[in-house]
Protein backbone atom coordinates (compact mmCIF):
# COMPACT_ATOMS: atom_id res chain seq x y z
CA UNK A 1 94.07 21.73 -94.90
CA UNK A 2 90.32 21.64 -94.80
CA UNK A 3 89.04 18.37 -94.83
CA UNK A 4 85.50 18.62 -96.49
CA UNK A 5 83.29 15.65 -97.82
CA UNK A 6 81.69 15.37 -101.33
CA UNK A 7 77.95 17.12 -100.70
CA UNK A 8 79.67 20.14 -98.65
CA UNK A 9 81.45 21.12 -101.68
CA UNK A 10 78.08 22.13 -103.34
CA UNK A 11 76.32 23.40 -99.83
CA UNK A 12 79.46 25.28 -98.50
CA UNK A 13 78.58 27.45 -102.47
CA UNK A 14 75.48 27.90 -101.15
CA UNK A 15 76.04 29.38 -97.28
CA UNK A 16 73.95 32.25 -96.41
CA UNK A 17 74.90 32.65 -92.69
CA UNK A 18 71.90 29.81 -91.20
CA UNK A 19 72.22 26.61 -89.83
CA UNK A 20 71.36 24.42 -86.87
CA UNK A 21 73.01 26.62 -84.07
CA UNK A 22 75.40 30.01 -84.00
CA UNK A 23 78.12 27.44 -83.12
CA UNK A 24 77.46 25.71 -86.45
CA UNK A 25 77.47 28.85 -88.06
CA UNK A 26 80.54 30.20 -86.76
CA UNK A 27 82.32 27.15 -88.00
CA UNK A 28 80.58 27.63 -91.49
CA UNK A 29 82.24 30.97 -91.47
CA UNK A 30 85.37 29.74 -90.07
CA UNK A 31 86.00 26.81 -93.08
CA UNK A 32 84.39 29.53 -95.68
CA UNK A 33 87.35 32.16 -94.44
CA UNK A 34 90.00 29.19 -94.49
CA UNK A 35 89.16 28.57 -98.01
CA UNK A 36 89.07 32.27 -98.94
CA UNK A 37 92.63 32.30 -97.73
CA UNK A 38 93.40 30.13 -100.16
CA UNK A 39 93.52 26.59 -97.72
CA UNK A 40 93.65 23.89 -99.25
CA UNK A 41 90.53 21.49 -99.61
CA UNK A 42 90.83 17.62 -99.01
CA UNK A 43 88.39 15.66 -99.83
CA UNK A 44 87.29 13.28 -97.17
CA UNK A 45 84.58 9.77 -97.06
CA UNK A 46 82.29 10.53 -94.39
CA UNK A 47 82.12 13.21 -91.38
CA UNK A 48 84.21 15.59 -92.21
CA UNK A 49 85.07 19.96 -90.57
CA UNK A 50 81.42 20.67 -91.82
CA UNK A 51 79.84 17.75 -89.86
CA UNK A 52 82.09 17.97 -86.68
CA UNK A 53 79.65 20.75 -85.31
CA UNK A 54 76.21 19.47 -86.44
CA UNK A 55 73.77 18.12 -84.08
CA UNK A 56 73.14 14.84 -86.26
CA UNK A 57 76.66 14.05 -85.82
CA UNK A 58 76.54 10.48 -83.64
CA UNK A 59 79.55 7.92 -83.34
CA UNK A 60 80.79 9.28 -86.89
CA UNK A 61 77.62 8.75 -88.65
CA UNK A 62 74.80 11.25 -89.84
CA UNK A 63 71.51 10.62 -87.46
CA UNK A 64 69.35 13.36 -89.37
CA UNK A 65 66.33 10.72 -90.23
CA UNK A 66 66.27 7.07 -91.55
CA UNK A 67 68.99 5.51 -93.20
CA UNK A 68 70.35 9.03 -93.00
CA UNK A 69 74.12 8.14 -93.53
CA UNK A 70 73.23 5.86 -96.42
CA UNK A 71 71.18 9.18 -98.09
CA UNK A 72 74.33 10.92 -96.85
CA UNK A 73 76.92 9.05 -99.12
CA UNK A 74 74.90 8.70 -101.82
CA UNK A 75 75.03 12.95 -101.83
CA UNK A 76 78.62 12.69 -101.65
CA UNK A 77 78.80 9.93 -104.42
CA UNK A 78 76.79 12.53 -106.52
CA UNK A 79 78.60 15.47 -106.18
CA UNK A 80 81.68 14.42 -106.38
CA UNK A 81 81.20 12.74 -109.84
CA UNK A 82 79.50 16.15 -111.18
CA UNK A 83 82.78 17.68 -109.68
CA UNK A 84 84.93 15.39 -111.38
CA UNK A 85 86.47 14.83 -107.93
CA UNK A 86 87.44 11.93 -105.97
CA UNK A 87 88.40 10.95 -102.15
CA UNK A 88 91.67 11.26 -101.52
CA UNK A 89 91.67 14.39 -103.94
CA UNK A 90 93.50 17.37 -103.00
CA UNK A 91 91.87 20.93 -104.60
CA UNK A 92 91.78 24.64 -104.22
CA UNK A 93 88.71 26.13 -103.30
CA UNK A 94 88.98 28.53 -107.02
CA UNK A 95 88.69 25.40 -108.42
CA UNK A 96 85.75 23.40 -106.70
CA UNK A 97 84.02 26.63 -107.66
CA UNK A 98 85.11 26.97 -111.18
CA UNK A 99 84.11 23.40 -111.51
CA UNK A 100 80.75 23.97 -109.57
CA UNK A 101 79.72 26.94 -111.93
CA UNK A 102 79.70 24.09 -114.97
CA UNK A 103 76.67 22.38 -112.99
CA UNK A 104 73.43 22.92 -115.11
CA UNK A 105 70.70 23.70 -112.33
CA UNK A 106 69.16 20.79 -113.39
CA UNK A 107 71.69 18.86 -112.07
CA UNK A 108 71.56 20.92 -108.79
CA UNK A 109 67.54 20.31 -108.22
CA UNK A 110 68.61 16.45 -108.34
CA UNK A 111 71.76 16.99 -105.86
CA UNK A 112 69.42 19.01 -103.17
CA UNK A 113 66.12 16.38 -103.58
CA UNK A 114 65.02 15.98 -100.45
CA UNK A 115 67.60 17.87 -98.73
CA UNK A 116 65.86 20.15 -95.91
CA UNK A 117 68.52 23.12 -96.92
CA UNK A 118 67.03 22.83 -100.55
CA UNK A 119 64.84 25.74 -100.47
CA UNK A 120 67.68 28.20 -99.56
CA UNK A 121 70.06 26.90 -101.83
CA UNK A 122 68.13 26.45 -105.14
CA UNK A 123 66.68 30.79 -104.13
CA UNK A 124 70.66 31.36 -104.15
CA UNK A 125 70.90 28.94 -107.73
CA UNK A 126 68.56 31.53 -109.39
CA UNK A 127 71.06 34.11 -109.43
CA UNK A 128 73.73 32.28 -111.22
C-alpha cells in the first residue's frame, strides 16, 4: 500500500526525475515503480511516502514558507475534490490517472498557483 496525500496525486503525474536531493528522488522513483506494479494507493491527511523524504518535513508538518502546512491542505483539499477522491479512499494508480486526464488545464494552473514545482509541471501539461 502506498500511502499518498491529496496534492501528490497530481505532482507524482507530473515527475520528471528532479527534486530537493537524489535521496528524494530515489524515493520518487521508488513510489512511481510501486504504483506501476500495480500497488495500491491510499489516500492519506497530511505527510504522507512523498513527504517522508523532503527537507520541509518538521514534527509532521510542511515547513516550506509561512503558513506552509495550511497552503499544504488546502492543495490536498483541491485535488482531491477535482479527483473525486476522499481520505480514507483506497484507489489504483490506472485510476487516479484516468481520473487526472479529465482535469481541464485550467483547473491545473489553479492547483499549481504558487507552487515552486509549477513551472515543470504545467511544460509537462502542454503535452496532454
Amino acid at each position: 500500500m502506498v500511502r499518498l496525500r491529496g496534492h501528490h496525486l497530481i505532482c507524482l503525474q507530473f515527475f520528471r526525475g528532479e527534486g530537493y536531493s537524489q535521496e528524494f528522488v530515489r524515493n520518487l522513483e521508488e513510489i512511481l515503480c510501486r504504483l506501476s506494479r500495480g500497488e495500491e494507493v491510499e489516500i492519506v491527511e497530511g505527510a504522507d511516502l512523498v513527504c517522508s523524504l523532503c527537507p520541509f518535513l518538521q514534527k509532521g508538518r510542511c515547513t516550506n514558507g509561512p503558513e506552509a502546512e495550511v497552503k499544504v491542505k488546502a492543495r490536498d483539499a483541491f485535488a482531491l475534490a477535482g479527483l473525486g477522491l476522499q481520505p480514507g479512499t483506497r484507489v489504483d494508480w490506472v485510476e487516479v490517472k484516468r481520473r487526472f486526464r479529465r482535469l481541464p488545464l485550467e483547473w491545473l494552473k489553479e492547483h499549481c498557483k504558487g507552487c515552486e514545482w509549477q513551472r515543470i509541471c504545467l511544460e509537462s501539461a502542454e503535452i496532454f
